[in-house]
PDB file of N, CA and C in Angstrom:
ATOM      1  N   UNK A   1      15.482 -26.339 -10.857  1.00  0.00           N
ATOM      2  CA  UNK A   1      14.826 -25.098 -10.485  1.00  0.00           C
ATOM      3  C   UNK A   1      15.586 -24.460  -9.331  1.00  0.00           C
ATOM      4  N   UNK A   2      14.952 -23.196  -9.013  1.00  0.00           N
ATOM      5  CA  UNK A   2      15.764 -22.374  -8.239  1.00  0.00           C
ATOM      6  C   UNK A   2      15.512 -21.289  -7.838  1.00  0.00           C
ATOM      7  N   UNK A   3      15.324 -20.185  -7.136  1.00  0.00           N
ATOM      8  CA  UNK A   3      14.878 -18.891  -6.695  1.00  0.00           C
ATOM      9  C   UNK A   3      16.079 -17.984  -7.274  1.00  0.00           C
ATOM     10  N   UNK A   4      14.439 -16.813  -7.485  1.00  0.00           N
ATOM     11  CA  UNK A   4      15.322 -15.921  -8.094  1.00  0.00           C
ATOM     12  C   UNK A   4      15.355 -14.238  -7.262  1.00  0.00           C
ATOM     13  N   UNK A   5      15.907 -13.646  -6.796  1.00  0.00           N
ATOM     14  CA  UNK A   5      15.555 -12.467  -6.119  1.00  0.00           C
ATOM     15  C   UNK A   5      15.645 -11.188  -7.230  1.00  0.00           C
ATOM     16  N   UNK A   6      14.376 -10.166  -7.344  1.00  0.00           N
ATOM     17  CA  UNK A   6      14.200  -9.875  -8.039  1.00  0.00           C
ATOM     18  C   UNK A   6      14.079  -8.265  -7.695  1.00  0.00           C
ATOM     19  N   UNK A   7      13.961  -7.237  -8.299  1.00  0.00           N
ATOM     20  CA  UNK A   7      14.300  -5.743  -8.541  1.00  0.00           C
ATOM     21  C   UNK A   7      13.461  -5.398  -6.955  1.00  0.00           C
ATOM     22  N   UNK A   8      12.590  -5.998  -6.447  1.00  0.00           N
ATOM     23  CA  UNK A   8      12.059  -5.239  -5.202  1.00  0.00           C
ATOM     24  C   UNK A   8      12.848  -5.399  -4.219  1.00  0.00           C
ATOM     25  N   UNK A   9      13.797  -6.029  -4.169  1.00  0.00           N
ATOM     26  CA  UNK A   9      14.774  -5.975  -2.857  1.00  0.00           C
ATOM     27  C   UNK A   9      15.835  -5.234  -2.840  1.00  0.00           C
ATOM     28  N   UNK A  10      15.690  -4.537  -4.177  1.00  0.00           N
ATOM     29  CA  UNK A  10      17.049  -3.931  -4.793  1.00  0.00           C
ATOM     30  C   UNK A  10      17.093  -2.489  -3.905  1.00  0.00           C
ATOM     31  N   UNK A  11      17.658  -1.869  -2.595  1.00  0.00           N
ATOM     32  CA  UNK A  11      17.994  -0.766  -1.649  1.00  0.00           C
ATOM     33  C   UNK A  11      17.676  -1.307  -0.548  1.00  0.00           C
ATOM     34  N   UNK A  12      16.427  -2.235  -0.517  1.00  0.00           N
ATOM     35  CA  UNK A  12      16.009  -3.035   0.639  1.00  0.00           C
ATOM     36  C   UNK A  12      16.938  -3.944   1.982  1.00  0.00           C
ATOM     37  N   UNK A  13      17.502  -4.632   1.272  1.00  0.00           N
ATOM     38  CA  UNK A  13      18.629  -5.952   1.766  1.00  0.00           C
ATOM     39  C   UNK A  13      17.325  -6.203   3.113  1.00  0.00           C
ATOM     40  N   UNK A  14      16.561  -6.659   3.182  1.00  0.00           N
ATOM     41  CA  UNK A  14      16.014  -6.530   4.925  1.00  0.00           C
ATOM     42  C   UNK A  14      17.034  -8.040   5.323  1.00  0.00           C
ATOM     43  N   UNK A  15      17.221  -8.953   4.346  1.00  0.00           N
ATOM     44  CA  UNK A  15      17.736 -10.265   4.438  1.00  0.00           C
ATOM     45  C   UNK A  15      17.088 -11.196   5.582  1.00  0.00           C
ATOM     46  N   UNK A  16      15.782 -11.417   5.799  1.00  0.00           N
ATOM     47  CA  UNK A  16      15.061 -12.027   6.279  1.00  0.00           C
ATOM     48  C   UNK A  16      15.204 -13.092   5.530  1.00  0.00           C
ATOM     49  N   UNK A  17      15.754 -13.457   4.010  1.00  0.00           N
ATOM     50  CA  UNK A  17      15.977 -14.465   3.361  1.00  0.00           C
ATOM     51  C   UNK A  17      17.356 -15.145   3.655  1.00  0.00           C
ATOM     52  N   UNK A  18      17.656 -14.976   3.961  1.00  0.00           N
ATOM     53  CA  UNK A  18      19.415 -15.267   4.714  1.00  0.00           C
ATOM     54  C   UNK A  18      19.148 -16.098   6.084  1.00  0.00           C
ATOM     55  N   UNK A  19      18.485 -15.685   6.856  1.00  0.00           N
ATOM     56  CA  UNK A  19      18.379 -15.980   7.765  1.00  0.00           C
ATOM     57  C   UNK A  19      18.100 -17.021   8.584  1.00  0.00           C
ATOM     58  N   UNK A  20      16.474 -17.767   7.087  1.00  0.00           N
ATOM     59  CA  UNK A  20      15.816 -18.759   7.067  1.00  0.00           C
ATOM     60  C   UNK A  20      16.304 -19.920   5.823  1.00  0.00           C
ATOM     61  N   UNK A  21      17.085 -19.618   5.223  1.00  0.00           N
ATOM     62  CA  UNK A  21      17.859 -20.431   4.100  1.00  0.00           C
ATOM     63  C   UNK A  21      18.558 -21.127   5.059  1.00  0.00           C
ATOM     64  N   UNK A  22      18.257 -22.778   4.689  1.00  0.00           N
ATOM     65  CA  UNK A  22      18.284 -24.008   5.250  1.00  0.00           C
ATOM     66  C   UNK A  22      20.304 -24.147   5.171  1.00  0.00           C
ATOM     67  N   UNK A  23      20.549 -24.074   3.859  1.00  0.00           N
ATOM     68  CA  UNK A  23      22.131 -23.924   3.492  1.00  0.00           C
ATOM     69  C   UNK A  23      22.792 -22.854   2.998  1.00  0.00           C
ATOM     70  N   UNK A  24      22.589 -22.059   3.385  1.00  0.00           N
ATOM     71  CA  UNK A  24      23.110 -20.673   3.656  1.00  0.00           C
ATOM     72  C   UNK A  24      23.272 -20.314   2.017  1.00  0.00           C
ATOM     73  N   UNK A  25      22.480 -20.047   0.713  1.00  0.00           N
ATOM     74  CA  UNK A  25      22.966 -20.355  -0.713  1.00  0.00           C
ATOM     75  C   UNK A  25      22.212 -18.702  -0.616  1.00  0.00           C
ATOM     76  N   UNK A  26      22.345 -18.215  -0.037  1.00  0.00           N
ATOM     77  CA  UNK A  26      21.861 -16.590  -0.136  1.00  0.00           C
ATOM     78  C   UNK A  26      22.833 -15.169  -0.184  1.00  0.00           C
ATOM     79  N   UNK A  27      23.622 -14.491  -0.916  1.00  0.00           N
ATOM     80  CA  UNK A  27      24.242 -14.162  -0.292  1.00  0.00           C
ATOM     81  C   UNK A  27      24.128 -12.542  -0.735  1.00  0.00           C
ATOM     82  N   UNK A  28      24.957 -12.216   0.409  1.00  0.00           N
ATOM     83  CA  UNK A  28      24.751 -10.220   0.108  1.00  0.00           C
ATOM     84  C   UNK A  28      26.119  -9.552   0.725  1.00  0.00           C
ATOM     85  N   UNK A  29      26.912  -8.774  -0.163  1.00  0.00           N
ATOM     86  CA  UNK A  29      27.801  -7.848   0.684  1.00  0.00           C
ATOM     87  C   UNK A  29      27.586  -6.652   1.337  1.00  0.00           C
ATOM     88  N   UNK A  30      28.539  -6.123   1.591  1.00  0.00           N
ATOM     89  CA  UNK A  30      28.190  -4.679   1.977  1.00  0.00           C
ATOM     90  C   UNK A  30      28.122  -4.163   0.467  1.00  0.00           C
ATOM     91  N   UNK A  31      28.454  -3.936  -0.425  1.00  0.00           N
ATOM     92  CA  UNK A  31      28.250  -3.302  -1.352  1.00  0.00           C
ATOM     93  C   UNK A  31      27.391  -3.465  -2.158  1.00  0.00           C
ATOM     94  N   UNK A  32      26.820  -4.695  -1.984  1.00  0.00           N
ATOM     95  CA  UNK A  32      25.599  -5.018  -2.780  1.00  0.00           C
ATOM     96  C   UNK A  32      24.155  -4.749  -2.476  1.00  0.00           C
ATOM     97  N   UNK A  33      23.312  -3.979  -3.501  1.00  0.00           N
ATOM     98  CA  UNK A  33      21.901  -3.397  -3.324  1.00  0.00           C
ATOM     99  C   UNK A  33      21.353  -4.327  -2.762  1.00  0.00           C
ATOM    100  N   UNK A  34      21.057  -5.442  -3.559  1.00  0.00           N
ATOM    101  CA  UNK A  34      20.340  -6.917  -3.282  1.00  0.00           C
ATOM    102  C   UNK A  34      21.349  -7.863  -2.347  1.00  0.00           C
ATOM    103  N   UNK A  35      19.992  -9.251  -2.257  1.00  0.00           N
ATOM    104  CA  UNK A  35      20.587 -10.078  -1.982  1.00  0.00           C
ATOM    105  C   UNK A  35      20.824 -11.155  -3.023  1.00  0.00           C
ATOM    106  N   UNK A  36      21.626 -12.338  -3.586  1.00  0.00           N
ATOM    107  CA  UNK A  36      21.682 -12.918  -4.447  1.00  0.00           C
ATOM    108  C   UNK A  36      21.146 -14.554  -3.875  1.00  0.00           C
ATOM    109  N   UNK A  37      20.710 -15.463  -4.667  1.00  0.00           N
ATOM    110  CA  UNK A  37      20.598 -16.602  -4.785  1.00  0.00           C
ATOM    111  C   UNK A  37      21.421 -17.446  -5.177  1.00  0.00           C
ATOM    112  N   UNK A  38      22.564 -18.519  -4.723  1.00  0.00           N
ATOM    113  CA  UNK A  38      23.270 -19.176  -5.723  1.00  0.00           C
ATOM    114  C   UNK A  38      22.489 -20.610  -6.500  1.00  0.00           C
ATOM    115  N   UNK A  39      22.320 -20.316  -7.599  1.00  0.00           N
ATOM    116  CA  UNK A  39      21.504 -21.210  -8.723  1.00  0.00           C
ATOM    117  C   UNK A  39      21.590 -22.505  -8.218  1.00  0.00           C
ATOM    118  N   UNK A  40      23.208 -23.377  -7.996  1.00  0.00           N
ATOM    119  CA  UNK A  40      23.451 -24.313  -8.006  1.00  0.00           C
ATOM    120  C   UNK A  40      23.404 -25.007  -6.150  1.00  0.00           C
ATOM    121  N   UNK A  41      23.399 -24.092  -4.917  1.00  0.00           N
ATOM    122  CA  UNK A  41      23.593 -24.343  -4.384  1.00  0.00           C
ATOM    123  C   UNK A  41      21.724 -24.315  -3.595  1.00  0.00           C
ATOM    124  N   UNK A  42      20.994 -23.653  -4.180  1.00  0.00           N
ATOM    125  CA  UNK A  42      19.673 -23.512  -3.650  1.00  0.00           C
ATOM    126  C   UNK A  42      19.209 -25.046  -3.531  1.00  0.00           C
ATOM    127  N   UNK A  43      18.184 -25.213  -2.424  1.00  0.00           N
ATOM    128  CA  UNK A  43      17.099 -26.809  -2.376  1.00  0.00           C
ATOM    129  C   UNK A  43      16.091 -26.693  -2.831  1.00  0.00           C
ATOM    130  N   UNK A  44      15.573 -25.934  -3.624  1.00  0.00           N
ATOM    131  CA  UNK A  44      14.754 -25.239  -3.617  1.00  0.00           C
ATOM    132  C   UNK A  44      13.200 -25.426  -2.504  1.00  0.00           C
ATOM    133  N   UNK A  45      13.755 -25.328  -1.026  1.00  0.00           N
ATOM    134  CA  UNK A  45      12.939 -25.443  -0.171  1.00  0.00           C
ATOM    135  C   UNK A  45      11.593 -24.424   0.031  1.00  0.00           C
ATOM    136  N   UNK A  46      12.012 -23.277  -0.618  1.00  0.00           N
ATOM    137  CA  UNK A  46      10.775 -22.052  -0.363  1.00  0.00           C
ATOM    138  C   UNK A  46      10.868 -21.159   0.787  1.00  0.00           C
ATOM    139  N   UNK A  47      11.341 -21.559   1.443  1.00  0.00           N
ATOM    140  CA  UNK A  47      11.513 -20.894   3.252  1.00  0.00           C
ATOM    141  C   UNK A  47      11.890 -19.325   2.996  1.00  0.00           C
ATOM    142  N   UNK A  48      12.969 -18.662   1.905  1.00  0.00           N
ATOM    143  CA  UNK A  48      13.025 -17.245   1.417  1.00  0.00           C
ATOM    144  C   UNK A  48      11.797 -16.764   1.385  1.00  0.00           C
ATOM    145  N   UNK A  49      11.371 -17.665  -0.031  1.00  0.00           N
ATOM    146  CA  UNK A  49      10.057 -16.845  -0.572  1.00  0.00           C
ATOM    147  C   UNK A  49       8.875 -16.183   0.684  1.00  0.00           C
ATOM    148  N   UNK A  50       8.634 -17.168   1.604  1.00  0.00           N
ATOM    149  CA  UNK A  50       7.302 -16.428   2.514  1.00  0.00           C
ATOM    150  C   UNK A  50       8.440 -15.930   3.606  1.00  0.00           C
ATOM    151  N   UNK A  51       9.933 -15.440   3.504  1.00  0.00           N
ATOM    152  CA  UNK A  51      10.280 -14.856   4.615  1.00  0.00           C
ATOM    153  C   UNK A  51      10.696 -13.616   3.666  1.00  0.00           C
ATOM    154  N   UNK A  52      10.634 -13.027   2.422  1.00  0.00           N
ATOM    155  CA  UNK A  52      10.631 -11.875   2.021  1.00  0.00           C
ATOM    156  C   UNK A  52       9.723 -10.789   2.498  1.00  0.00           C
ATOM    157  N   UNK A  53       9.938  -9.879   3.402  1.00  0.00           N
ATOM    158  CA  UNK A  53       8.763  -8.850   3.560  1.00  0.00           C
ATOM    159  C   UNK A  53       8.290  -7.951   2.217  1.00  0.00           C
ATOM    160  N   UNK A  54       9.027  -7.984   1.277  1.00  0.00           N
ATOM    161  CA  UNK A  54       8.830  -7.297  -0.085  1.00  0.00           C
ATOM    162  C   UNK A  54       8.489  -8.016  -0.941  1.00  0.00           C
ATOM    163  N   UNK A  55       8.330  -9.322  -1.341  1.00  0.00           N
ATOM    164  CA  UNK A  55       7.880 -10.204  -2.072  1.00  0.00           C
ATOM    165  C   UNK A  55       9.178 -10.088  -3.071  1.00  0.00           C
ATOM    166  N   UNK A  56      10.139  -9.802  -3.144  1.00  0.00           N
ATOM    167  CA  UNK A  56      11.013 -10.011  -4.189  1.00  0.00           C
ATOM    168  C   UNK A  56      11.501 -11.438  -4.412  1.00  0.00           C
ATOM    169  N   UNK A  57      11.313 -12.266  -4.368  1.00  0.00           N
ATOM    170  CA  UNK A  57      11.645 -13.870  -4.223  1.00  0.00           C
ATOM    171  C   UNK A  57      10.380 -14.656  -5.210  1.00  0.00           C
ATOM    172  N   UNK A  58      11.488 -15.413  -6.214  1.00  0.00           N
ATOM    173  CA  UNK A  58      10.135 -16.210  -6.652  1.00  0.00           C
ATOM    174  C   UNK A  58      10.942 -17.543  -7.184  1.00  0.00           C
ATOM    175  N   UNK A  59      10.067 -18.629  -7.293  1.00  0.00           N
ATOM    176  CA  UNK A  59      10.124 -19.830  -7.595  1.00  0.00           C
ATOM    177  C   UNK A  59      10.892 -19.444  -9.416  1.00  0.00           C
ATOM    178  N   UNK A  60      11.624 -19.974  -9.797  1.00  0.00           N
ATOM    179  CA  UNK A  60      12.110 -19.793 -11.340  1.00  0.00           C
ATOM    180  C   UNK A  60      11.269 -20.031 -12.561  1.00  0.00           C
ATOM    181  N   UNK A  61      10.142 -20.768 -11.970  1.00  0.00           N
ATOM    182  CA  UNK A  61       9.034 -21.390 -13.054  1.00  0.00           C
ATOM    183  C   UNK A  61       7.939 -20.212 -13.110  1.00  0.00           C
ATOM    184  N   UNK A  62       8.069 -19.541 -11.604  1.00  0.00           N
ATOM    185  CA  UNK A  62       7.192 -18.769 -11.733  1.00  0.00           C
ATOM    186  C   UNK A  62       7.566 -16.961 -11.573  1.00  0.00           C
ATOM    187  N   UNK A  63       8.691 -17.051 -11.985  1.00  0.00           N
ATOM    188  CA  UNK A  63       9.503 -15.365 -12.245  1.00  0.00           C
ATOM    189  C   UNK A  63       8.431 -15.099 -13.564  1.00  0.00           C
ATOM    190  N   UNK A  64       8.224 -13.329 -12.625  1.00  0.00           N
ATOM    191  CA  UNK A  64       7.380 -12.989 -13.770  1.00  0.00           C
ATOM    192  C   UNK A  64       8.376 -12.514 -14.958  1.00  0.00           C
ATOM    193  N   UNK A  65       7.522 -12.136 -15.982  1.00  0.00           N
ATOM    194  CA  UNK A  65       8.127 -12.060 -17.392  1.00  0.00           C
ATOM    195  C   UNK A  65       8.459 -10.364 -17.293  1.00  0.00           C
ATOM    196  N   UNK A  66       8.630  -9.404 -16.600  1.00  0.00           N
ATOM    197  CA  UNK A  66       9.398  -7.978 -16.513  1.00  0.00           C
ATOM    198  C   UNK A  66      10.644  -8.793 -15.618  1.00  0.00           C
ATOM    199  N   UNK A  67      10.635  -9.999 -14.890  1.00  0.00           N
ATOM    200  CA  UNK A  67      11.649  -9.765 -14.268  1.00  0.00           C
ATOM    201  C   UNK A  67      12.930 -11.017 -14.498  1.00  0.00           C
ATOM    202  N   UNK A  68      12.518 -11.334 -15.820  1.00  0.00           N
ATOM    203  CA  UNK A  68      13.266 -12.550 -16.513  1.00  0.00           C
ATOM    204  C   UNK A  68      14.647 -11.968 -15.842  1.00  0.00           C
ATOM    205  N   UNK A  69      15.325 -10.991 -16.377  1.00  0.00           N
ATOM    206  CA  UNK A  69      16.633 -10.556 -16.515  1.00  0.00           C
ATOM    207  C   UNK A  69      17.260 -10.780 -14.887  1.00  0.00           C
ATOM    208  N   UNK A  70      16.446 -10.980 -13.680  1.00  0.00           N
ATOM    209  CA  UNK A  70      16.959 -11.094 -12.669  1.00  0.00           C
ATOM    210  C   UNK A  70      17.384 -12.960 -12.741  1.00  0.00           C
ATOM    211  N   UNK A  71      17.158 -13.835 -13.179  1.00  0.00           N
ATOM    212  CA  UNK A  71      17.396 -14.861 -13.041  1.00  0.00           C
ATOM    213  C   UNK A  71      18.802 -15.139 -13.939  1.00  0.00           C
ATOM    214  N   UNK A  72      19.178 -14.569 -14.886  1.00  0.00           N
ATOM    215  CA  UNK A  72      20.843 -14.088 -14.972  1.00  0.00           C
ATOM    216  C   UNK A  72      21.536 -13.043 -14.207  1.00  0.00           C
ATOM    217  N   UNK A  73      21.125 -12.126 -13.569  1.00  0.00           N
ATOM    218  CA  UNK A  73      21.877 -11.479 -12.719  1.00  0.00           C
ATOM    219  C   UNK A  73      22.086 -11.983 -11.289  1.00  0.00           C
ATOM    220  N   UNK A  74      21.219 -13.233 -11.141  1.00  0.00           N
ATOM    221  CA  UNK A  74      21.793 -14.227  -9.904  1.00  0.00           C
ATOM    222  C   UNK A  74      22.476 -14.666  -9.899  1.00  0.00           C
ATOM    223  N   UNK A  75      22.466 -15.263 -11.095  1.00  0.00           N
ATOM    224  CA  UNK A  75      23.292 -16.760 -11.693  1.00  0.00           C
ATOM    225  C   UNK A  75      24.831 -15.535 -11.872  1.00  0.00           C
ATOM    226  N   UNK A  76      24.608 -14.959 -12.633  1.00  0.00           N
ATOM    227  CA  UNK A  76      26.272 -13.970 -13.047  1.00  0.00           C
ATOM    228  C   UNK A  76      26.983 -13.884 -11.648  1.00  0.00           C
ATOM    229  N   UNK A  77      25.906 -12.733 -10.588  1.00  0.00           N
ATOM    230  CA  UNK A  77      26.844 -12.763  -9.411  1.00  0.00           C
ATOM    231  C   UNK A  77      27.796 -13.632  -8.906  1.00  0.00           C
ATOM    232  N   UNK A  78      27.769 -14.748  -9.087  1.00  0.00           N
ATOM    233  CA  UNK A  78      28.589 -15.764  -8.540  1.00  0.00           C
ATOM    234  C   UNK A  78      29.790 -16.152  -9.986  1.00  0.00           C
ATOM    235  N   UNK A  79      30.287 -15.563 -10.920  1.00  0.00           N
ATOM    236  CA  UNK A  79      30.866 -15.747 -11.723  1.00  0.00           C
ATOM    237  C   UNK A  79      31.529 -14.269 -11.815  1.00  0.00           C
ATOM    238  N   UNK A  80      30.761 -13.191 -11.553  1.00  0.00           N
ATOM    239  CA  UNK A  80      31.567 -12.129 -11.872  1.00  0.00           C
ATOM    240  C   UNK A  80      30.580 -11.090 -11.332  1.00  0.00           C
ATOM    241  N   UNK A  81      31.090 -10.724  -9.945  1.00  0.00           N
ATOM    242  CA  UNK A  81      30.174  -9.326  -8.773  1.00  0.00           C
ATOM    243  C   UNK A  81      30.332  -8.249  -9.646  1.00  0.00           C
ATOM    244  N   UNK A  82      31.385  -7.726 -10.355  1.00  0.00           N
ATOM    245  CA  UNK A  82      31.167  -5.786 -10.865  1.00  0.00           C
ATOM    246  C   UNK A  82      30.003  -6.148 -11.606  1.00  0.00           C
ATOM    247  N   UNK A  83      29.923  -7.210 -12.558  1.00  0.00           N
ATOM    248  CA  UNK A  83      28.856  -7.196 -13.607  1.00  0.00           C
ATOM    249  C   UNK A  83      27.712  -7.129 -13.356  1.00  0.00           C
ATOM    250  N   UNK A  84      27.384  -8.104 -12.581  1.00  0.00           N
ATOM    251  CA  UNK A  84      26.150  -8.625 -11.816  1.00  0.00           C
ATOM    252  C   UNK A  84      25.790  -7.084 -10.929  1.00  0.00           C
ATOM    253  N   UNK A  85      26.879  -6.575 -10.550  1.00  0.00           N
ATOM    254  CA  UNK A  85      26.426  -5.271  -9.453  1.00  0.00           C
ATOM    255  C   UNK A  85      25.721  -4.024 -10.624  1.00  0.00           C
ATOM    256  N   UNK A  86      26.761  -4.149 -11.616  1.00  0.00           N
ATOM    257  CA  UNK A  86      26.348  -3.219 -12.756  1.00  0.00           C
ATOM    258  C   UNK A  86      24.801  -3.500 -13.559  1.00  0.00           C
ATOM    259  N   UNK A  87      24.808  -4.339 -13.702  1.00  0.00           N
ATOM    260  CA  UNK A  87      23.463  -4.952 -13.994  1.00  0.00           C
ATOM    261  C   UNK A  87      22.096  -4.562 -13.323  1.00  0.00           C
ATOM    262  N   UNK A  88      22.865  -4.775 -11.902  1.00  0.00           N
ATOM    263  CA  UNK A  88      21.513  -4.325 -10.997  1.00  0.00           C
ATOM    264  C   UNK A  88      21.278  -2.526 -10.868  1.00  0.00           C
ATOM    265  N   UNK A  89      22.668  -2.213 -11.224  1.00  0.00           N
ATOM    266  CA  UNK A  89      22.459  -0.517 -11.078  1.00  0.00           C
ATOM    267  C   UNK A  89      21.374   0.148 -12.044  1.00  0.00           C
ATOM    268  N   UNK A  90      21.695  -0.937 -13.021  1.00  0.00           N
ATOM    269  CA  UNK A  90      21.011  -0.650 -14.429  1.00  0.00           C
ATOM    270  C   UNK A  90      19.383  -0.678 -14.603  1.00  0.00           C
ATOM    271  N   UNK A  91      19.224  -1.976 -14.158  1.00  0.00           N
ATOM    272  CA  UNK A  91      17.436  -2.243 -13.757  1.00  0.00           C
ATOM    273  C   UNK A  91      16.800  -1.299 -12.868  1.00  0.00           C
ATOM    274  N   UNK A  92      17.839  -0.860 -11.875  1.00  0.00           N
ATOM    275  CA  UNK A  92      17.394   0.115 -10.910  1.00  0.00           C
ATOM    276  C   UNK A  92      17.138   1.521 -11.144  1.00  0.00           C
ATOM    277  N   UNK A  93      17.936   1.959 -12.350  1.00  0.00           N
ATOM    278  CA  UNK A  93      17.796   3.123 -13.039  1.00  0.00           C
ATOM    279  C   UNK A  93      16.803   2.779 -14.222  1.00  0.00           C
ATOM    280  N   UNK A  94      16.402   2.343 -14.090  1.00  0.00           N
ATOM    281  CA  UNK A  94      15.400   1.518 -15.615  1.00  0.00           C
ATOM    282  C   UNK A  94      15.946   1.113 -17.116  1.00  0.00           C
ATOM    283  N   UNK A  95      17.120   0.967 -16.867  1.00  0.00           N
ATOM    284  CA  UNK A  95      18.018   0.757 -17.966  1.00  0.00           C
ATOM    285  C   UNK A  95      18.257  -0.816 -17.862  1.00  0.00           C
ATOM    286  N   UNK A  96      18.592  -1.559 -19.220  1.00  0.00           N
ATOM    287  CA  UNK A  96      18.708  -2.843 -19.106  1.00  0.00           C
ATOM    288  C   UNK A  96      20.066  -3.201 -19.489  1.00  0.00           C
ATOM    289  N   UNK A  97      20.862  -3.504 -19.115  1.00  0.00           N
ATOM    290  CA  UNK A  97      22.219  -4.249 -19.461  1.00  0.00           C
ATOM    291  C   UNK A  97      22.232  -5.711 -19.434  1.00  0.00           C
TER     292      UNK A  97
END
């Protein structure tokens, strides 16, 4: 299991989740809307989830079902940023890629 950050953080970045992540598995550029989760590197400790002021953070078991598509656009970011960035442009415009 694993956290997934999801379309409400998407212009937000407040990165209050960065901050409190035990092993730093959070990550955000300057160019990026969001912040990302890395799948493999998360503990899944929880410490994000109640430090999101937007609630965009959720346990993977418990990602709701509009926001499936963010738990591959976590996982992608770390394999390939234009895509993963394009992806998020897409959800953000209400379009799905």
């Amino acid at each position: 299991m694993t956290f997934v950050i999801t379309a409400a953080c998407i212009d937000v970045r407040d990165e209050s989740c960065v901050e409190v992540c035990p092993v730093d598995c959070i990550y955000v550029d300057e160019e990026d809307r969001m912040c990302f989760v890395h799948p493999t590197e998360c503990i899944d400790c929880a410490a994000c989830e109640s430090a999101c002021p937007v609630g965009a953070i959720f346990a993977e078991e418990n990602l709701p079902r509009e926001a499936e598509l963010f738990k591959a656009i976590n996982a992608d970011y770390f394999q390939d940023k234009a895509a993963a960035r394009a992806r998020v442009d897409a959800a953000a415009d209400g379009s799905v890629l």
